[in-house]
N, C-alpha and C. Protein backbone atom coordinates (compact mmCIF):
# COMPACT_ATOMS: atom_id res chain seq x y z
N UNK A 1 -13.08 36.67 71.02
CA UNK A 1 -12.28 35.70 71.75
C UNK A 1 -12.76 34.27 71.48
N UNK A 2 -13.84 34.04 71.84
CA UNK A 2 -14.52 32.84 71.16
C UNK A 2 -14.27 31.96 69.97
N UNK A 3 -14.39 33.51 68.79
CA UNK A 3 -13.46 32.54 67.58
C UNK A 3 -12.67 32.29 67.27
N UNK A 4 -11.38 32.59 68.46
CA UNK A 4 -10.25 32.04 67.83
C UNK A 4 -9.89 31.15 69.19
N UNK A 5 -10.86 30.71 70.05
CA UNK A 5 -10.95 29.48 70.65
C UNK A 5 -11.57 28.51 70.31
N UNK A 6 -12.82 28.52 69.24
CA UNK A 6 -12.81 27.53 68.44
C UNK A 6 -11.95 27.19 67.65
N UNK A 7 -11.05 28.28 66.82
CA UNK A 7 -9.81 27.97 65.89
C UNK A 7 -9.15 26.95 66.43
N UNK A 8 -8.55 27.02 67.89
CA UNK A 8 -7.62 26.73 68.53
C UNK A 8 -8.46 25.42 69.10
N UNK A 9 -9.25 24.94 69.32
CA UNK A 9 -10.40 23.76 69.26
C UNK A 9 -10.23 22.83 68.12
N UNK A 10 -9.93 23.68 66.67
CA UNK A 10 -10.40 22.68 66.03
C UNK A 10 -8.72 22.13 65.69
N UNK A 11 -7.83 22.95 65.89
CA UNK A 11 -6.25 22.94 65.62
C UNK A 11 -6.02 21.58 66.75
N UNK A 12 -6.14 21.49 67.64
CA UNK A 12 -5.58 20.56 69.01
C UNK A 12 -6.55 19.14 68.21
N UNK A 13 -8.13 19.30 67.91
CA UNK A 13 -8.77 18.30 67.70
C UNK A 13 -7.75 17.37 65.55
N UNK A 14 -7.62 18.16 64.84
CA UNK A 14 -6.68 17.73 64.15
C UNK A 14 -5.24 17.38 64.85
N UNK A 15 -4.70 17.67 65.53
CA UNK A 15 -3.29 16.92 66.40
C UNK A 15 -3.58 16.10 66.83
N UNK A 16 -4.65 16.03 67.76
CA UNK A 16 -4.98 14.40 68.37
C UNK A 16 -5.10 13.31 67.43
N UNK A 17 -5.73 14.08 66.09
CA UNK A 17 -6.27 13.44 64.80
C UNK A 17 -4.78 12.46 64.22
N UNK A 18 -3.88 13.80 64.32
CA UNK A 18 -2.64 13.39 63.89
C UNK A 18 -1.71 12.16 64.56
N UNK A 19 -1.67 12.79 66.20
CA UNK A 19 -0.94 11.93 67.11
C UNK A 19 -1.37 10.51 67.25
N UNK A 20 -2.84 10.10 67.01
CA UNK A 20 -3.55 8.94 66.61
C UNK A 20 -2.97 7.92 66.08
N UNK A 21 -2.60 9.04 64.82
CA UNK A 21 -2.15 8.48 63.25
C UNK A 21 -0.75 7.86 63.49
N UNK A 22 0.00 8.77 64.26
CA UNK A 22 1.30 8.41 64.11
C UNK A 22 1.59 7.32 65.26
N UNK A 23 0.61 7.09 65.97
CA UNK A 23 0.66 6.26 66.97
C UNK A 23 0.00 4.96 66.64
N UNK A 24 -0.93 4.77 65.51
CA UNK A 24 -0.91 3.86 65.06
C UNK A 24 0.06 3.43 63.45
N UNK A 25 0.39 4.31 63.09
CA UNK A 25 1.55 3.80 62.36
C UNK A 25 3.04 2.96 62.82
N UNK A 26 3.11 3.58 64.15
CA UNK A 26 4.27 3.31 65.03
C UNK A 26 3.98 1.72 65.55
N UNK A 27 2.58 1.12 65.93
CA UNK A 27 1.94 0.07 66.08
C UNK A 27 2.11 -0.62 64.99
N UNK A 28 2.16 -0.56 63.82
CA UNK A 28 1.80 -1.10 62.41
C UNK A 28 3.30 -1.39 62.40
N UNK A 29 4.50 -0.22 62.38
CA UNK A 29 5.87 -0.62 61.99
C UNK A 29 6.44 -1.50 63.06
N UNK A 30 5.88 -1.64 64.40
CA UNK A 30 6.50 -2.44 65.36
C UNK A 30 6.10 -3.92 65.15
N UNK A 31 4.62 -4.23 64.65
CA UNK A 31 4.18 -5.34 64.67
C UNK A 31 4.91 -6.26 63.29
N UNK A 32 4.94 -5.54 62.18
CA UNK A 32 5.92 -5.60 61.24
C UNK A 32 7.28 -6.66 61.79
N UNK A 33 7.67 -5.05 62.63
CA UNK A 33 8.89 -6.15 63.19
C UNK A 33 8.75 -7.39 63.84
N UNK A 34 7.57 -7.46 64.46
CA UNK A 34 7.54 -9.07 65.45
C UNK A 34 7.34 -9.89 64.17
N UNK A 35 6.83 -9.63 63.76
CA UNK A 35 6.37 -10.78 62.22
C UNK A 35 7.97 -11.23 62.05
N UNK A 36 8.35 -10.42 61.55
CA UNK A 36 9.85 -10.58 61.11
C UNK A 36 10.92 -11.48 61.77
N UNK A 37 10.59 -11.23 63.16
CA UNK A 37 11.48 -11.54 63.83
C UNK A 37 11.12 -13.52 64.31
N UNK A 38 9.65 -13.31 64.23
CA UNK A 38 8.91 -14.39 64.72
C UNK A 38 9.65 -15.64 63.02
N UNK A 39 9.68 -15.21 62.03
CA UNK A 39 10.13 -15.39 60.68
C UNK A 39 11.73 -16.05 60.99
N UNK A 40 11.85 -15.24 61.11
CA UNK A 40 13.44 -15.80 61.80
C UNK A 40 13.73 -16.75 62.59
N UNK A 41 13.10 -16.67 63.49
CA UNK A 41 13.46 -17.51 64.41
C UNK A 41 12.49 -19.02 63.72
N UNK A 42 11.85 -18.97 62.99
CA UNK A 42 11.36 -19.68 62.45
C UNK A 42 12.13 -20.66 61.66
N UNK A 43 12.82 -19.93 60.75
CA UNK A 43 14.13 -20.34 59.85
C UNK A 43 15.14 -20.59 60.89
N UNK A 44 15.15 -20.12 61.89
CA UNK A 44 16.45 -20.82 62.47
C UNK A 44 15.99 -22.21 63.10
N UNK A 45 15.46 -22.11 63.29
CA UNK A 45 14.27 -23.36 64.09
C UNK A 45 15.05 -24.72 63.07
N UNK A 46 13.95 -24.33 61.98
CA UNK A 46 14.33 -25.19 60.92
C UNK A 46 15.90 -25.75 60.74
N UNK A 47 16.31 -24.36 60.62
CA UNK A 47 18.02 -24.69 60.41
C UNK A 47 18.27 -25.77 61.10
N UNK A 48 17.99 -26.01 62.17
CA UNK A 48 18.63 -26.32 63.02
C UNK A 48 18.27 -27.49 63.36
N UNK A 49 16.68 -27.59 62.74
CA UNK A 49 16.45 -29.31 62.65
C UNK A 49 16.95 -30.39 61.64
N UNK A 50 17.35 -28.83 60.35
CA UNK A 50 18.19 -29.93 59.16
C UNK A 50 19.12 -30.06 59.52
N UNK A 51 20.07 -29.59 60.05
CA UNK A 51 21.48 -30.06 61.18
C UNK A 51 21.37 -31.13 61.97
N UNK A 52 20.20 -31.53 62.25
CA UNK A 52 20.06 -32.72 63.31
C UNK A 52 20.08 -33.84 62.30
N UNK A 53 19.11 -33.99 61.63
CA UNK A 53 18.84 -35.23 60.68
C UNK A 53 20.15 -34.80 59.68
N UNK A 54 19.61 -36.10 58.32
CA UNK A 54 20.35 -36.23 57.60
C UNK A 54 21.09 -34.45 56.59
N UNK A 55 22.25 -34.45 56.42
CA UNK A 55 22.53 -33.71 55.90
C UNK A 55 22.45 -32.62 54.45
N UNK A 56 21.22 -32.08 54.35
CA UNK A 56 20.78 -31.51 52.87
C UNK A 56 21.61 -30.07 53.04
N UNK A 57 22.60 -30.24 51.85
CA UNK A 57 23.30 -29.02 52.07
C UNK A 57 23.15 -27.72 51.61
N UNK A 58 22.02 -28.17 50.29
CA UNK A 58 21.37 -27.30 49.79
C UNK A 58 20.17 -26.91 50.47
N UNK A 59 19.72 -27.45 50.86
CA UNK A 59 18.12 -26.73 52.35
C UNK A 59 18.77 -26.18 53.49
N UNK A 60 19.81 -26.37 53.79
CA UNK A 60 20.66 -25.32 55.13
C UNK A 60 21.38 -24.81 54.17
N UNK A 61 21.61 -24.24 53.14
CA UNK A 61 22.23 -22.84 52.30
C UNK A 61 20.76 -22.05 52.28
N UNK A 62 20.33 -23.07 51.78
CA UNK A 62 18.82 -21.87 51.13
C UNK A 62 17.97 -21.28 52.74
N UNK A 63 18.01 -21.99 54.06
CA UNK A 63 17.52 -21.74 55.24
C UNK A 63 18.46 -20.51 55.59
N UNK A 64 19.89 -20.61 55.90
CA UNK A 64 20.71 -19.52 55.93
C UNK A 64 20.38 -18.41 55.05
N UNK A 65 20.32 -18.40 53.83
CA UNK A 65 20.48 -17.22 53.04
C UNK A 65 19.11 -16.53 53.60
N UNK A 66 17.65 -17.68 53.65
CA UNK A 66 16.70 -17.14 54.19
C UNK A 66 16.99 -16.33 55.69
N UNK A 67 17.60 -16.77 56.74
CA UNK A 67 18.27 -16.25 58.00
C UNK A 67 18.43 -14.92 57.73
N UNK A 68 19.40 -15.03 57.16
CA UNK A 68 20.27 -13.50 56.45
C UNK A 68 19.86 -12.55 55.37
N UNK A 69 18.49 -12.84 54.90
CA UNK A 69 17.49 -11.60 54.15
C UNK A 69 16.44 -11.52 55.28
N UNK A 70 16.74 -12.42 56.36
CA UNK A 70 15.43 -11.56 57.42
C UNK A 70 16.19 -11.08 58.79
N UNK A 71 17.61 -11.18 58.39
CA UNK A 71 18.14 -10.23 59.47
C UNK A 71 18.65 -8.81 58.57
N UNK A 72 18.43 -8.95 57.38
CA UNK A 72 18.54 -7.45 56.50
C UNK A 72 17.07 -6.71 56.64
N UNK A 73 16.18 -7.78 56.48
CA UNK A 73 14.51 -6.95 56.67
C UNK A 73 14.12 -6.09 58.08
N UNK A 74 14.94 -6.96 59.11
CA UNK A 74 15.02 -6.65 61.01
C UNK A 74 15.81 -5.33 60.71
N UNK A 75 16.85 -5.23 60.22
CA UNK A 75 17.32 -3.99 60.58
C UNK A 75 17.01 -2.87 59.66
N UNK A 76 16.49 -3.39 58.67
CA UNK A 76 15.55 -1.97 57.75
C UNK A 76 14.25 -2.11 58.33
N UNK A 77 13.60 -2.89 59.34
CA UNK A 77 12.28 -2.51 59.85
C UNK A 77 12.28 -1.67 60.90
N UNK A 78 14.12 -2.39 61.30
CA UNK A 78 14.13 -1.61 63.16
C UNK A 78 14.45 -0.09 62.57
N UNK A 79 14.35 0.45 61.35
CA UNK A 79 14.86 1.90 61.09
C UNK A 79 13.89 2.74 60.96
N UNK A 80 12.72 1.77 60.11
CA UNK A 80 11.18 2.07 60.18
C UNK A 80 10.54 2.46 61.30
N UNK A 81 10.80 1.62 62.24
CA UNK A 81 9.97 1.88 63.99
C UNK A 81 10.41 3.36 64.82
N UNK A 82 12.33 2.96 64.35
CA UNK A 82 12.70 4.09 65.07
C UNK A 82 12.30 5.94 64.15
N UNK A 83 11.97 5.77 62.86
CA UNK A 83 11.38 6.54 62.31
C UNK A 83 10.08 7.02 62.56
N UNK A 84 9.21 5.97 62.68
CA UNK A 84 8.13 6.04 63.27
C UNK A 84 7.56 6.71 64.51
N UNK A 85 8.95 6.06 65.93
CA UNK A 85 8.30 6.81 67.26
C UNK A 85 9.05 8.05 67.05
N UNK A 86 10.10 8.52 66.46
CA UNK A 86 10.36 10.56 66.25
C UNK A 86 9.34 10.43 65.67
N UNK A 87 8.55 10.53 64.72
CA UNK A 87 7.82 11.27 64.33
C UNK A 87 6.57 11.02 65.21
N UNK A 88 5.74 10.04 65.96
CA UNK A 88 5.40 10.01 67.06
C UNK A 88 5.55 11.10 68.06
N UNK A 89 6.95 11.42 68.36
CA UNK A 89 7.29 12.43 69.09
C UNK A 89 6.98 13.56 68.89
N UNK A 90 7.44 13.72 67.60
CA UNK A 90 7.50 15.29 66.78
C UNK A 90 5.78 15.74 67.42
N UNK A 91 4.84 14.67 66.65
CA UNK A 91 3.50 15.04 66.76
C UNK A 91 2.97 14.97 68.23
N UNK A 92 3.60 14.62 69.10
CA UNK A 92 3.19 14.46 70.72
C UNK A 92 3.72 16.06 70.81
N UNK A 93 5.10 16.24 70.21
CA UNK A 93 5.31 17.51 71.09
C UNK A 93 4.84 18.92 70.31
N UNK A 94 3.84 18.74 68.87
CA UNK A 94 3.15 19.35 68.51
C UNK A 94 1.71 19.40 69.25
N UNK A 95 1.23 18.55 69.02
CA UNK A 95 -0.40 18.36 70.24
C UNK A 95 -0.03 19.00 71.49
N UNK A 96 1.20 18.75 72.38
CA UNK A 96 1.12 20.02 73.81
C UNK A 96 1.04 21.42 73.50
N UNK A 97 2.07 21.75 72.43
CA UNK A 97 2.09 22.80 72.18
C UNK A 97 0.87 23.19 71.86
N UNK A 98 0.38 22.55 71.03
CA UNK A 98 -1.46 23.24 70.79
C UNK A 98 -2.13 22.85 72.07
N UNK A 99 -1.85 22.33 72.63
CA UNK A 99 -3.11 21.87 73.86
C UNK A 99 -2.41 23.71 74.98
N UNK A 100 -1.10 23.58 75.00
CA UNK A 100 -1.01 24.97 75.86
C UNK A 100 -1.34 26.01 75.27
N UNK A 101 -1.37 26.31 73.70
CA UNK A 101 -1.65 27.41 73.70
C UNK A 101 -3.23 27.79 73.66
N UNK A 102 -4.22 26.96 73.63
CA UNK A 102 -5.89 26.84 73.93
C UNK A 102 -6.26 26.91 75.06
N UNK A 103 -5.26 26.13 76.09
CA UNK A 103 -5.30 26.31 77.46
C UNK A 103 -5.21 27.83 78.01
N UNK A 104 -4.21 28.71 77.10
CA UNK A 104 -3.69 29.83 77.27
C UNK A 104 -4.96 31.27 76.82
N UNK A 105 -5.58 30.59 75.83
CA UNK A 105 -6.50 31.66 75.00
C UNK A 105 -7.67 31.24 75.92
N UNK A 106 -8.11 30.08 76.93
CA UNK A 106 -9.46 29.56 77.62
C UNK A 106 -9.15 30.70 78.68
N UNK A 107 -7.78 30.63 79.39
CA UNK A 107 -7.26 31.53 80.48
C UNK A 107 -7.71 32.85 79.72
N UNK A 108 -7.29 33.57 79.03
CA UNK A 108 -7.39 35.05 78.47
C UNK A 108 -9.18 35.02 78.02
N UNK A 109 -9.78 34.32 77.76
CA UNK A 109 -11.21 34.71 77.62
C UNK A 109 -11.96 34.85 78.76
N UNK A 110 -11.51 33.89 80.23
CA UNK A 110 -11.89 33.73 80.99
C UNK A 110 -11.85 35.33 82.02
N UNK A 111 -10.47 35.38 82.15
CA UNK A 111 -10.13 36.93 82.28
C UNK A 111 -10.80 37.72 81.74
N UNK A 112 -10.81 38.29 80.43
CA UNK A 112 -11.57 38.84 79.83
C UNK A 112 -13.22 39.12 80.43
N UNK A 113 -13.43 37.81 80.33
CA UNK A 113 -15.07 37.36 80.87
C UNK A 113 -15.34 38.01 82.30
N UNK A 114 -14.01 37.97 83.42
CA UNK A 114 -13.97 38.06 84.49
C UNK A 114 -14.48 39.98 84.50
N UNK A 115 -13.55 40.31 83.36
CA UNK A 115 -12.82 42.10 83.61
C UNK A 115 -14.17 42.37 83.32
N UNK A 116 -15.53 42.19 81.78
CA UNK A 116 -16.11 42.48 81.38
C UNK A 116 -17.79 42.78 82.68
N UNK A 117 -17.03 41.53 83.46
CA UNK A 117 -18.42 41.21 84.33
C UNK A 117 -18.46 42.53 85.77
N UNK A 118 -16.98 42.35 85.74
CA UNK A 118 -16.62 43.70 86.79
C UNK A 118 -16.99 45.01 86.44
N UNK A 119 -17.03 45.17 85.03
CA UNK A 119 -16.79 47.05 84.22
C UNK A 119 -18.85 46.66 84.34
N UNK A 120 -19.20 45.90 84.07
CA UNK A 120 -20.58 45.93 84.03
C UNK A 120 -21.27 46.07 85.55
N UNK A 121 -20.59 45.21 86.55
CA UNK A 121 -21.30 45.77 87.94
C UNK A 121 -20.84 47.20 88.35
N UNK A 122 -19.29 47.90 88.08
CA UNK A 122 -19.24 48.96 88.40
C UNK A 122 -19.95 50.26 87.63
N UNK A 123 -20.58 49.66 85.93
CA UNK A 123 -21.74 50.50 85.54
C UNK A 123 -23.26 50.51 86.64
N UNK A 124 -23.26 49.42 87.12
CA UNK A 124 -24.75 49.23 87.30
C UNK A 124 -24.49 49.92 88.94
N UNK A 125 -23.58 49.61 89.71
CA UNK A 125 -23.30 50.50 90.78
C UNK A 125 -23.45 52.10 90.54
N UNK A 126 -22.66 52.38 89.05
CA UNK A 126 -22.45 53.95 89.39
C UNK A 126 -24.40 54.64 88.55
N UNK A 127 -24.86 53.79 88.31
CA UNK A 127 -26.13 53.72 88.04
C UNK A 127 -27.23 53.55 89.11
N UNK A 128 -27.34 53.33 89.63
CA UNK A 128 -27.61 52.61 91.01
C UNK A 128 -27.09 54.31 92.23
N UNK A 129 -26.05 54.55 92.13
CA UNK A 129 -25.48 55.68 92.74
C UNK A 129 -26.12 57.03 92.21
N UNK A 130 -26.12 56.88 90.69
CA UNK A 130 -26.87 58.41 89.89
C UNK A 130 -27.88 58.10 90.29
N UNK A 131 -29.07 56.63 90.36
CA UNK A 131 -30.32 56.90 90.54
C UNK A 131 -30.98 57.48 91.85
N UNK A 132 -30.09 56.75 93.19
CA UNK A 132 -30.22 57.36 94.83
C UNK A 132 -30.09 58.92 94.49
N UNK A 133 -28.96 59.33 93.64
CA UNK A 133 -28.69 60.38 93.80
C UNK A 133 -29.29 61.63 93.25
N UNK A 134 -30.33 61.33 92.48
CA UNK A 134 -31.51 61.90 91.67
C UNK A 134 -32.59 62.01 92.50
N UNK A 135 -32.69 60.75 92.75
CA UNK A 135 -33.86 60.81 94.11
C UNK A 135 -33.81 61.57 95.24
N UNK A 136 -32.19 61.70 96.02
CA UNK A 136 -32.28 62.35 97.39
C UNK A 136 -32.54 63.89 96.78
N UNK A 137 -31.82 64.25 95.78
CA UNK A 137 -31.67 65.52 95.19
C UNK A 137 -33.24 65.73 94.97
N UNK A 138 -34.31 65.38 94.27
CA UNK A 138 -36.01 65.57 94.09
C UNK A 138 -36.29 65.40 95.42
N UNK A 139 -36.24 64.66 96.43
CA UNK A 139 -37.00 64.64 97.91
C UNK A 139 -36.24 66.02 98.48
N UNK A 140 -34.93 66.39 98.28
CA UNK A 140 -34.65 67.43 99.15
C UNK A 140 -35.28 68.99 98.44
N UNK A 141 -35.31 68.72 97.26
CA UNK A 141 -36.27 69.93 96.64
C UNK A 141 -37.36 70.07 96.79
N UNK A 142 -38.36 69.04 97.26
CA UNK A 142 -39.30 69.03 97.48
C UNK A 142 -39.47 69.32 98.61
N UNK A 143 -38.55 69.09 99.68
CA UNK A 143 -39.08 69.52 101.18
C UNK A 143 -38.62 70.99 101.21
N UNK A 144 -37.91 71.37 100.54
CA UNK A 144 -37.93 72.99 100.35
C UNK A 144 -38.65 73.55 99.81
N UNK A 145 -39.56 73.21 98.79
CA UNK A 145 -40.89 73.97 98.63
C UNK A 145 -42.17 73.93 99.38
């Protein structure tokens, strides 16, 4: 029983290993996105100060087009993140599953442990019972001779 509760030890300790992973990947693709977004609003910023001053029509084309390859990057990052927390998930709802079924094999050893400790006092009882019962049997033979 033991060794396949270490099995099941070292299985849950790789998931956590895993769920880690995917939980800092999910960190990595979200922060991604703030960059991005922080980027943007950056360029719009700008935009919007060459609109104030004098008119460069070529630095508000090239600010726009910039706008509009970082609202194409936002929504291929936001696909990344949402890729990221399923598989987040996937591996959260892999780690319970291993965390219940170790929980399940700790329960069955424990039992086990419980049944083994019982079959051993009812040896040492019915031992304990043969030995009185050896004894009364020699004292009562003896007072008959």
């Amino acid at each position: 029983m033991q060794n396949i509760l270490d099995i099941k030890y070292k299985l849950e300790s790789q998931a956590k290993i895993a769920f880690a992973s995917a939980a800092a990947a999910l960190a990595e693709e979200e922060e991604r996105l703030k960059l991005l977004r922080e980027r943007r609003m950056d360029y719009e910023e700008q935009a919007r100060k060459l609109r104030q001053t004098r008119l460069d029509i070529r630095r508000i084309n090239q600010c726009q087009k910039a706008i509009d390859a970082m609202k194409e990057l936002i929504k291929k990052q936001q696909v990344s993140v949402h890729v990221a927390q399923r598989n987040l998930e996937l591996v959260r709802a892999q780690l319970n599953e291993i965390m219940k079924d170790r929980k399940t094999h700790e329960k069955l050893r424990e039992n086990a442990m419980e049944e083994f400790k019982a079959e051993l006092a009812s040896a040492e009882l019915k031992e304990v019972d043969q030995l009185v019962s050896f004894s009364y049997q020699e004292k009562a033979a003896e007072e008959r001779r």
